[in-house]
Protein backbone atom coordinates (compact mmCIF):
# COMPACT_ATOMS: atom_id res chain seq x y z
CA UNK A 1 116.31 130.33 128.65
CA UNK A 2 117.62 126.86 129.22
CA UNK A 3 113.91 125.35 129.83
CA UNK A 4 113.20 127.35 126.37
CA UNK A 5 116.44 126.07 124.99
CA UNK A 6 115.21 122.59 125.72
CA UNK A 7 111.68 122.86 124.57
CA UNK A 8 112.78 124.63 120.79
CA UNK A 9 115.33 121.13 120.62
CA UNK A 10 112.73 118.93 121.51
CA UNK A 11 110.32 120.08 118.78
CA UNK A 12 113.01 120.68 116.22
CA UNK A 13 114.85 117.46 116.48
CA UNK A 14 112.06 115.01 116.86
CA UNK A 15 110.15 114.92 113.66
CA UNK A 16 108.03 112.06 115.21
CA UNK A 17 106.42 113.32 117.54
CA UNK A 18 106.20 116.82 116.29
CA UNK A 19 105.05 118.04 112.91
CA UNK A 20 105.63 121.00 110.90
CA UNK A 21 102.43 123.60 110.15
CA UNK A 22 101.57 122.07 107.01
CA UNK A 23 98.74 124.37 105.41
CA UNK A 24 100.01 125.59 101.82
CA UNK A 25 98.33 128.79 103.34
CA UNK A 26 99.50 132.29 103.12
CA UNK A 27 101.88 132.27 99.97
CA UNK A 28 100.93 136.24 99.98
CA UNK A 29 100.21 138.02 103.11
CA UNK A 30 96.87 137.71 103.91
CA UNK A 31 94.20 140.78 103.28
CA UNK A 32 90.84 141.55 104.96
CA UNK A 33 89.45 142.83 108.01
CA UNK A 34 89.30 142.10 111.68
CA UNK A 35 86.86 143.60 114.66
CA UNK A 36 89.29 144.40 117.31
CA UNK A 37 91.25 147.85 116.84
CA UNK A 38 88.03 149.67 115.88
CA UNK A 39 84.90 147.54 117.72
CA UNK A 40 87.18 146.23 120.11
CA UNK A 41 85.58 144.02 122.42
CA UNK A 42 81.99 144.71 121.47
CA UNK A 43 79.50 142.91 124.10
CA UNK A 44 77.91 146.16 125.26
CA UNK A 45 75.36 146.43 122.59
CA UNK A 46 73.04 148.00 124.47
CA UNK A 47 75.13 150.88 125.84
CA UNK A 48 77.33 150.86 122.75
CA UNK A 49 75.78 149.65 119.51
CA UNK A 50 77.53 152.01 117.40
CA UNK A 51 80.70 149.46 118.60
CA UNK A 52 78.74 146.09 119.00
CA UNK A 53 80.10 142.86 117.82
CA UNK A 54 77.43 140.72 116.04
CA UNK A 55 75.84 139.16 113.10
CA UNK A 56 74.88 142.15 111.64
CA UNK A 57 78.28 143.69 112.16
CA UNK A 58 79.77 140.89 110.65
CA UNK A 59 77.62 140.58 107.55
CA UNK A 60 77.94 144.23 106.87
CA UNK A 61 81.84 143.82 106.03
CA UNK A 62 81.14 140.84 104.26
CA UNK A 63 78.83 142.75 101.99
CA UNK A 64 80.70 145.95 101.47
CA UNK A 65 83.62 143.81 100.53
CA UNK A 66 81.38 141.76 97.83
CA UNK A 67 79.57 144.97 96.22
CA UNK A 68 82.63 147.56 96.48
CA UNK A 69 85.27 145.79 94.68
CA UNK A 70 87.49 144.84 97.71
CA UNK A 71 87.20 141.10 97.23
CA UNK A 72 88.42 141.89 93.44
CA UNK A 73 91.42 144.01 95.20
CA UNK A 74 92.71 140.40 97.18
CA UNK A 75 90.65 141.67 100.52
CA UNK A 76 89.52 137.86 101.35
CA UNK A 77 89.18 137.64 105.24
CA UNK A 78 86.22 138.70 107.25
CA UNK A 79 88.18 138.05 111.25
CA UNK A 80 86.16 137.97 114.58
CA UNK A 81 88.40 138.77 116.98
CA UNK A 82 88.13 138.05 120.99
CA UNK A 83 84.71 138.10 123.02
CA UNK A 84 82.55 136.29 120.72
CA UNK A 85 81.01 133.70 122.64
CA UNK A 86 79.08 132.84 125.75
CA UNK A 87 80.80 132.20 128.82
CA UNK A 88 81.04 129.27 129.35
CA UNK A 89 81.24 126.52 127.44
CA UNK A 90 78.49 123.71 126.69
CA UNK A 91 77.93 120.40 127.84
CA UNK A 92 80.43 118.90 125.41
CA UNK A 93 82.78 121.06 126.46
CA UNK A 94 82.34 123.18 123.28
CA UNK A 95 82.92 126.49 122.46
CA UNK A 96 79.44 128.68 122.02
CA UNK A 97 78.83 131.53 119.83
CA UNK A 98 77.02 134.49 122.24
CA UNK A 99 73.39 133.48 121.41
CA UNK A 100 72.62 137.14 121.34
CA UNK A 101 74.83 138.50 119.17
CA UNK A 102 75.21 135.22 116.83
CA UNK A 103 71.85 133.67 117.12
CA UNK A 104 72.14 131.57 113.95
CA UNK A 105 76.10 130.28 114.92
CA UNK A 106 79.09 130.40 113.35
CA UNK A 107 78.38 128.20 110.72
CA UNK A 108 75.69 130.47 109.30
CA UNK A 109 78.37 133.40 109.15
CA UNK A 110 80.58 131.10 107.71
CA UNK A 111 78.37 129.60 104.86
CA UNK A 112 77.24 133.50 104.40
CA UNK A 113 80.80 134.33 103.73
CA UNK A 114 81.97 131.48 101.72
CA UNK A 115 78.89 131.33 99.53
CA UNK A 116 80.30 135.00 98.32
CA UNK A 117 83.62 133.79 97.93
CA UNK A 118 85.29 134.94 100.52
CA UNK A 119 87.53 133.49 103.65
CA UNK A 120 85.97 133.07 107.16
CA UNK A 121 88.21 133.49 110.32
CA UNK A 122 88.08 133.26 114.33
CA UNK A 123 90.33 133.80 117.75
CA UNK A 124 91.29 132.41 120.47
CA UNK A 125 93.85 132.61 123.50
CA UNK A 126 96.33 129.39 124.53
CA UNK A 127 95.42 130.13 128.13
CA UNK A 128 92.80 129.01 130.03
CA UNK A 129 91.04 132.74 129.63
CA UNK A 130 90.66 134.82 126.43
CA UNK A 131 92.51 138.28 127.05
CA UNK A 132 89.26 139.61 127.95
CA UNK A 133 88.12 136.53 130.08
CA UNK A 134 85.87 134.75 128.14
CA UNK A 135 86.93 131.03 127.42
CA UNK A 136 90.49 130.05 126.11
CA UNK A 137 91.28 126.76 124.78
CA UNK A 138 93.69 125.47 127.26
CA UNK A 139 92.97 121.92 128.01
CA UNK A 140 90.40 121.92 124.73
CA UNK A 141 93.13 122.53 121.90
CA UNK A 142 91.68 119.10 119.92
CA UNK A 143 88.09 120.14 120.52
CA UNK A 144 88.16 123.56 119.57
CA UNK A 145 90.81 123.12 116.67
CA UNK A 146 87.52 120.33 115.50
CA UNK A 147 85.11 123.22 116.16
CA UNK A 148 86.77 125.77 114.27
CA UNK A 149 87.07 123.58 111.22
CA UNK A 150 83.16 122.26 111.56
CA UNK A 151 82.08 125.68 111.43
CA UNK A 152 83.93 126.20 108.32
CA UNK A 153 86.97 128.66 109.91
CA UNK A 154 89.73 129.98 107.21
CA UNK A 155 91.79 131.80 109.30
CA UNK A 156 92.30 131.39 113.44
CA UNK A 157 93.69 134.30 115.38
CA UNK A 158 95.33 132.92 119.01
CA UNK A 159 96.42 135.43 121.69
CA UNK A 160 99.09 134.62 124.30
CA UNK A 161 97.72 136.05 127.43
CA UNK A 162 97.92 134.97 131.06
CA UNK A 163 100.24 131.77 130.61
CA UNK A 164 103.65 131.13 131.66
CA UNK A 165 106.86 131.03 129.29
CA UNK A 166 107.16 127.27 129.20
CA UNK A 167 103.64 126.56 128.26
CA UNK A 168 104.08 129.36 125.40
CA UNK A 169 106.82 127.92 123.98
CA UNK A 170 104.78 124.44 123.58
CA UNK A 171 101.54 125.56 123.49
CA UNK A 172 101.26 127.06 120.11
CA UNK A 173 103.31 124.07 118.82
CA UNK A 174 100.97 121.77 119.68
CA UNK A 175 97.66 123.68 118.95
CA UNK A 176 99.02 123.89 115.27
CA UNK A 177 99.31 119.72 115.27
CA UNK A 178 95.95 119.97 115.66
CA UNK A 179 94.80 122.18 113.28
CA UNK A 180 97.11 120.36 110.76
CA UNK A 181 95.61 116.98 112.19
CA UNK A 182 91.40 118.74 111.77
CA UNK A 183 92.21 118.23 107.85
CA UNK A 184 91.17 121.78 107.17
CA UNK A 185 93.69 124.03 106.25
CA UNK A 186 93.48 127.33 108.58
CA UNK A 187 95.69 130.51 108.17
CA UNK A 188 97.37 130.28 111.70
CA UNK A 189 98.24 134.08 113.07
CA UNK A 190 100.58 133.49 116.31
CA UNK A 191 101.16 136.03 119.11
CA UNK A 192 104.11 133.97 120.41
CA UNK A 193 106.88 136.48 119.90
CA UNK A 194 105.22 139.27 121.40
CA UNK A 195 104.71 137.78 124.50
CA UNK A 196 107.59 136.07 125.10
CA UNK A 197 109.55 139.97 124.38
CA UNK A 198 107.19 142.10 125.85
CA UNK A 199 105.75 140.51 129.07
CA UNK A 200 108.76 137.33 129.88
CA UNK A 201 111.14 139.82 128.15
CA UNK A 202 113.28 136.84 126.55
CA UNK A 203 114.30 137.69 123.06
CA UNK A 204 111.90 135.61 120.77
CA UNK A 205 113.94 132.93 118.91
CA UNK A 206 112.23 133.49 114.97
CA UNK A 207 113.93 130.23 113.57
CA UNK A 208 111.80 128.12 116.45
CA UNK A 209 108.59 129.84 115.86
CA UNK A 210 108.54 130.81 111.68
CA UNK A 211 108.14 126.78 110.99
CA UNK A 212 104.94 126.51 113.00
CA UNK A 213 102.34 130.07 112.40
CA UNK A 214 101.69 131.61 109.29
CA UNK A 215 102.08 134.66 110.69
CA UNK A 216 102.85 136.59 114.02
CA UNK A 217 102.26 139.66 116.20
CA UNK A 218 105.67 140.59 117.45
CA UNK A 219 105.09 144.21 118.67
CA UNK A 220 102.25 146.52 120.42
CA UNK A 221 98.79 146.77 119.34
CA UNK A 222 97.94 149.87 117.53
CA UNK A 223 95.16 152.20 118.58
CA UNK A 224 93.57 155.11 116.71
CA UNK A 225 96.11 157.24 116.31
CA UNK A 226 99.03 158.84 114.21
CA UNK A 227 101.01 158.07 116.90
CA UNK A 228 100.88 154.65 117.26
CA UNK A 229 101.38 154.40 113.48
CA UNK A 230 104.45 156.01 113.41
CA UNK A 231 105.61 154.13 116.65
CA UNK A 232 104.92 150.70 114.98
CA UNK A 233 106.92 151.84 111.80
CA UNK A 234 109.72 153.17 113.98
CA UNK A 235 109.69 149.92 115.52
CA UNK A 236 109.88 147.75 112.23
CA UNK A 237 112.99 149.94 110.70
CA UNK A 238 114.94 149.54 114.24
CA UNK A 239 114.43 146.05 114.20
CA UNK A 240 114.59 144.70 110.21
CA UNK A 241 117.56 142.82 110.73
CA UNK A 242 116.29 140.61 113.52
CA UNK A 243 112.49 140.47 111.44
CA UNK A 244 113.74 140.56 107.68
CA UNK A 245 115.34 137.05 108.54
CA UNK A 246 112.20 134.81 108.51
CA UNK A 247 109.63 136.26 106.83
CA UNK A 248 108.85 135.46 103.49
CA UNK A 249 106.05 133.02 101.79
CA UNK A 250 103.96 131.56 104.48
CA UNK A 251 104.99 133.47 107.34
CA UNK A 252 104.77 136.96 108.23
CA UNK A 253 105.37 139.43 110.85
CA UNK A 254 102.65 141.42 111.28
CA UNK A 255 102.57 145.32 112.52
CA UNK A 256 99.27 145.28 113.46
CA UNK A 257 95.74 146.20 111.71
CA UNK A 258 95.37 149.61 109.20
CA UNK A 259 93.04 152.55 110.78
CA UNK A 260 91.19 153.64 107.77
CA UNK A 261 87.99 154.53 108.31
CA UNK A 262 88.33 155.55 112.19
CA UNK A 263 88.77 159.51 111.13
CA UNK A 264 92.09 159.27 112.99
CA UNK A 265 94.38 159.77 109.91
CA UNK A 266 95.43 162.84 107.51
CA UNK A 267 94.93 161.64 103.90
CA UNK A 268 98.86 162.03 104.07
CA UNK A 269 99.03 159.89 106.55
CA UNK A 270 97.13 157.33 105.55
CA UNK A 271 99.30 157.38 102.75
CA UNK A 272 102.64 156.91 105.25
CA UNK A 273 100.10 153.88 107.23
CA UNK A 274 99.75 151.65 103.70
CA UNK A 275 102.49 152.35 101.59
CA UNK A 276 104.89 151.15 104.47
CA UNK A 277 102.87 147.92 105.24
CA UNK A 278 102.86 146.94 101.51
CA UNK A 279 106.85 147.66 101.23
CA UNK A 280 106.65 145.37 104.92
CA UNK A 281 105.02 142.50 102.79
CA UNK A 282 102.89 143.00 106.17
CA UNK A 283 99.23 141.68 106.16
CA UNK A 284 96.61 144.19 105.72
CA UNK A 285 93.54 143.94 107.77
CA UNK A 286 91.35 146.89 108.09
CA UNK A 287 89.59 147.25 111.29
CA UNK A 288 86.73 149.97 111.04
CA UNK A 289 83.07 150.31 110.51
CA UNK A 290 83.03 149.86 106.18
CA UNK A 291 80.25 152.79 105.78
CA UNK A 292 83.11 155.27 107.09
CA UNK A 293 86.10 154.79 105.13
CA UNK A 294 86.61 157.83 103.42
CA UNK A 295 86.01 157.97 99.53
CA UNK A 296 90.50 158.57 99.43
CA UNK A 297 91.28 155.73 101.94
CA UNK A 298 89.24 153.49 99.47
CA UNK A 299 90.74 154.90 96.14
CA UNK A 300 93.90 154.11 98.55
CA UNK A 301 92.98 150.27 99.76
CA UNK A 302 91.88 149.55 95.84
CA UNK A 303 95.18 151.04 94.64
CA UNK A 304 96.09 147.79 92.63
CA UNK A 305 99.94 149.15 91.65
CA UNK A 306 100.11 149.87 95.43
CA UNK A 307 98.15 146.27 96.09
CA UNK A 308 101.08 144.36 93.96
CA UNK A 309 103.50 145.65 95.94
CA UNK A 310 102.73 144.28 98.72
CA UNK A 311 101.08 140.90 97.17
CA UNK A 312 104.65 140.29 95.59
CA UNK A 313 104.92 136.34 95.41
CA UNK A 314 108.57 136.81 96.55
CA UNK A 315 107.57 138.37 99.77
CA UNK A 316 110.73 140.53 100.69
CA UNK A 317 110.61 142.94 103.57
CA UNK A 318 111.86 146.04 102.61
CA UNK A 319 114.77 147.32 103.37
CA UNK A 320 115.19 150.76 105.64
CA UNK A 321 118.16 153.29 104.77
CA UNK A 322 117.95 156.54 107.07
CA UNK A 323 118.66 159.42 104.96
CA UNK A 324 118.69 162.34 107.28
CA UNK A 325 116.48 163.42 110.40
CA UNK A 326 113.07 161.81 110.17
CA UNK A 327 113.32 160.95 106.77
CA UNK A 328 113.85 157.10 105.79
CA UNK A 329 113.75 155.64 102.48
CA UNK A 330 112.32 152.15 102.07
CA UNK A 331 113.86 149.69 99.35
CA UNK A 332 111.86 146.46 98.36
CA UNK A 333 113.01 144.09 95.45
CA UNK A 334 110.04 142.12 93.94
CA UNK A 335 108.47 141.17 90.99
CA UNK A 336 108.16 141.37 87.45
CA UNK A 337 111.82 140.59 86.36
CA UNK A 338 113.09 141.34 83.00
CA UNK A 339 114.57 137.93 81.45
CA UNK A 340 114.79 136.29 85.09
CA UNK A 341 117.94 138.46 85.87
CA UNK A 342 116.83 141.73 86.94
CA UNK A 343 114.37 142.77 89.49
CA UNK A 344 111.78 145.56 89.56
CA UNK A 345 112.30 147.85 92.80
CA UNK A 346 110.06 150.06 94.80
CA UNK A 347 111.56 153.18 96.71
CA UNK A 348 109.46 154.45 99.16
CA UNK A 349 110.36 157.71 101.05
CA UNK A 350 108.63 158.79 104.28
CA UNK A 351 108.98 161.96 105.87
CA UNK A 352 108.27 162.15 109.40
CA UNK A 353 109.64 165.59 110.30
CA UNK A 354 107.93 168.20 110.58
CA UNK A 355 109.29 170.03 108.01
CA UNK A 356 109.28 168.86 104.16
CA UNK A 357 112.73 167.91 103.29
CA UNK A 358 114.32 167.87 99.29
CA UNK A 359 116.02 164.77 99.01
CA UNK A 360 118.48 163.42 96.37
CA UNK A 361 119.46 159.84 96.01
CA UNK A 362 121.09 157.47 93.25
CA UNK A 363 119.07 154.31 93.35
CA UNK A 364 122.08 152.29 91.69
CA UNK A 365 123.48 152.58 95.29
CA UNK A 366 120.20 150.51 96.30
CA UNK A 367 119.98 147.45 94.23
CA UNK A 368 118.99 148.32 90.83
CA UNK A 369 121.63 147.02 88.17
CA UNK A 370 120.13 146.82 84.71
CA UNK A 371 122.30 148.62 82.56
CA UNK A 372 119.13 149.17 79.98
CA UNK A 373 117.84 151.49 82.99
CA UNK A 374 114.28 151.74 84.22
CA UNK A 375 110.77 152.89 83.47
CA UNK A 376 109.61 155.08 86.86
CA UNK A 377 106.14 155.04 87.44
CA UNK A 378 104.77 156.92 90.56
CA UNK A 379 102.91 154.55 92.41
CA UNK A 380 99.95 156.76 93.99
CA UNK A 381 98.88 158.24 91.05
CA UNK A 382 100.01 155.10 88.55
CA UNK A 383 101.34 157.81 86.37
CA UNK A 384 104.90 156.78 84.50
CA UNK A 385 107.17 159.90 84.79
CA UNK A 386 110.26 158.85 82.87
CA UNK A 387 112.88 156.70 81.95
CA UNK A 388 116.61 156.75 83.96
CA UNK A 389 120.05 155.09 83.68
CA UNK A 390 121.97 153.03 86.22
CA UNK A 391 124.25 156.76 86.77
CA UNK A 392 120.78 159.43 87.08
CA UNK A 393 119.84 160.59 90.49
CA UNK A 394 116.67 160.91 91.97
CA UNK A 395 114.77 164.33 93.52
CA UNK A 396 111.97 164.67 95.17
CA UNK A 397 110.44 167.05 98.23
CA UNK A 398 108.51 164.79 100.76
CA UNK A 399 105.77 166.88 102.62
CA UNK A 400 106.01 166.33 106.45
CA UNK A 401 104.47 163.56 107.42
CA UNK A 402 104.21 161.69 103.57
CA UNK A 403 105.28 159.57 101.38
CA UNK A 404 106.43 159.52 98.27
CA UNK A 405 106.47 155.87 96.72
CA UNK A 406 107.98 155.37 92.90
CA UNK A 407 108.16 151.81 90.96
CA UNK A 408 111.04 151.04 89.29
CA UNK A 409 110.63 148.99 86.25
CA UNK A 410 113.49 147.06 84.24
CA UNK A 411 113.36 147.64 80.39
C-alpha cells in the first residue's frame, strides 16, 4: 500500500510529467455492443461458427444497428473485444488483425462503421499477454496507442491481467498519456479497480484512478445468466457509497455488458437487467448475436423514456433504499428541471423475492420537494397515470423478480 501510496502522489502531484485523460469523451455513458459475454473469445470458427469472431460478425451488428433504429436510440459503439489478432506481432513490432477472420484490417471495419455514422472500438491488456494469450501491449504502449488511432479506433477496451500491483497502478496512467498524446480522442474503459480488489485484494483508491479512464470495470464479469445479473446488482447497492463518489460525466463504473438476446432472461427480467443499469447511469453494451434479440428486449433497448434515464447529462447513480426482504427501491435525480430549482426523479422498485410483495412509500421522504407536485408517468409503458402532492403515497405490487419503474415529473 505504501509503494501504491507513492505511485498515486507521484502522478497526482507532478502535473509535468503526468497529464490528465484529456478526451471530452463520454459526457453520457457510452451505448453499443461488445463481442465478449456472448462470442467470447471466438477463434474456433471452424468448430464453432455459430460463436466466431470476424468481419462478418462484426459488420452484421454494424448493420442491424443502422437499419433497426438503434443508432437513432444513442447505440453508437460496435467493440471487438480480446483475441482479435494474429499472434504475434509484425516486423514493426505492430499489432496484426487475424488475417483470417479480418482479411481486409481494421481500418476497413473502421471506415465501414464510421461511413454509417457510428463509433469504432478495440481491446487490449497492459501486460505483456492478452487475458487469453494473444499479444498485450506491454513494452508497445506508444506503438499500439499510434495503431489504434491509424485504424480509426473510437473506443479502446484494456484488461488488467497477469501484471503485478505496481505496474497496474502506473501502467494505465501512462498508456492514457499516450492516447491523449496520438491526437485522437478514444473512449478509454479501464479494468484497474477490479484487479487491484479482486486478484491483489487492495481496496481500489477511485479518486487516483476516476482522473485518468473514462470508465471502469470494478466487479465480476457477467455470464448468461439470471444469476449473475442479480449478483452484479446486489453488488452495486452494497457498495454505492464507495462507487456513487466518482462517477459522473466522463467516468463511469461499469457493471458489466446486458444479456439480451442470449435466451437467458424472463421478459421480467430483462426488465430488472436494464431498468437498473439506466438508474446506474451504467454503460449499456449489448453482447449477443443481433438476429436473436427478442422482438420485447428490442421494444425494451429502444425504450427512449427508459433511454433518457440513463443518458441524463447529470449522470447521478442512483440511490438504493432497502424496503423489506428482497425488495429495493432505486432513487435517481436527473433531468428536466422545472425553473432550474426542482429536479425530475425516477423510482425504480425491484423485487427479487420470490414472492410479489405490495409496497407503500411516500416519495417526499426521497428527494422530491416541489410543492406544485408531480406528473407520474410509468416508464415501461410511457403511459402518464396521474398527478400527486408532496404528502400522497405511493402503491404498487412488484411481481417476483420485476420491476416497476415510474418518472416523476415537476409541474
Amino acid at each position: 500500500m505504501l509503494r501504491f501510496g507513492l505511485c498515486v502522489f507521484f502522478f497526482l502531484f507532478l502535473p509535468n510529467n503526468v497529464k490528465l485523460l484529456d478526451n471530452g469523451l463520454a459526457r453520457t455513458p457510452p451505448m453499443g455492443w461488445m463481442s465478449w459475454g456472448y462470442y467470447m473469445c471466438g477463434d474456433k470458427c471452424k468448430e464453432k461458427p455459430e460463436k466466431c469472431l470476424d468481419e462478418k460478425l462484426i459488420l452484421s451488428v454494424v448493420d442491424a444497428f443502422y437499419n433497426e433504429g438503434y443508432q437513432e436510440a444513442g447505440y453508437e459503439y460496435i467493440i471487438i473485444d480480446d483475441c482479435w489478432s494474429e499472434q504475434k506481432r509484425d516486423k514493426n513490432r505492430r499489432l496484426v488483425p487475424d488475417k483470417k477472420r479480418f482479411p481486409r484490417g481494421m481500418r476497413f471495419i473502421a471506415d465501414y462503421i464510421h461511413a454509417r455514422g457510428l463509433k469504432f472500438g478495440m481491446y487490449t491488456n497492459i501486460a505483456a499477454k492478452t487475458c487469453m494469450l494473444y499479444p498485450g501491449s506491454r513494452g508497445y504502449f506508444d506503438i499500439d496507442a499510434k495503431t489504434f488511432a491509424e485504424w480509426g479506433v473510437d473506443y479502446l477496451k484494456v484488461d488488467g491481467c497477469f501484471v503485478e500491483e505496481d505496474f497496474l497502478n502506473i501502467a494505465y496512467i501512462k498508456l492514457g498519456q499516450h492516447l491523449n498524446n496520438t491526437g485522437r480522442p478514444m473512449v478509454y474503459s479501464c479494468s484497474w479497480p477490479y484487479y487491484i480488489q479482486y486478484i491483489h485484494h487492495k481496496k481500489p483508491d477511485y479518486k487516483a484512478i476516476a482522473p485518468h479512464c473514462n470508465m471502469w470495470r470494478n466487479y465480476h464479469d457477467v455470464y448468461l445468466s439470471w444469476e449473475a445479473v442479480k449478483i452484479i446488482i446486489q453488488h452495486y447497492a452494497e457498495e454505492y457509497g464507495v462507487l456513487s463518489a466518482h462517477h459522473g460525466p466522463g467516468m463511469w463504473n461499469d457493471p458489466d455488458m446486458i444479456i439480451f438476446g442470449t435466451n437467458s432472461l424472463t421478459e421480467s427480467q430483462s426488465r430488472v437487467h436494464l431498468a437498473v443499469y439506466v438508474m446506474l447511469s451504467a454503460p449499456i453494451l449489448l453482447s449477443c448475436d443481433m438476429s436473436k434479440v427478442t422482438a420485447y428486449e428490442k421494444k425494451l433497448l429502444l425504450n427512449l423514456d427508459l433511454i433518457a434515464v440513463g443518458q441524463d447529462r447529470l449522470g447521478i447513480m442512483a440511490k438504493p433504499h432497502s424496503l423489506e426482504y428482497g425488495v429495493t427501491l432505486w432513487v435517481k435525480r436527473h433531468l428536466p428541471m422545472k425553473g432550474d430549482i426542482y429536479h425530475s426523479y425516477s423510482f425504480a422498485i425491484v423485487n427479487f423475492d420470490s414472492e410479489q410483495h405490495l409496497i407503500h412509500f411516500f416519495p417526499k421522504v426521497y428527494g422530491i420537494d416541489s410543492a406544485d407536485g408531480y406528473t407520474v408517468m410509468d416508464v415501461f409503458s410511457g403511459e402518464f397515470l396521474r398527478n400527486v402532492t408532496l404528502h400522497d403515497p405511493m402503491q404498487v405490487t412488484v411481481p417476483p423478480d420485476d420491476v416497476i419503474m415510474y418518472t416523476f415529473f415537476p409541474l
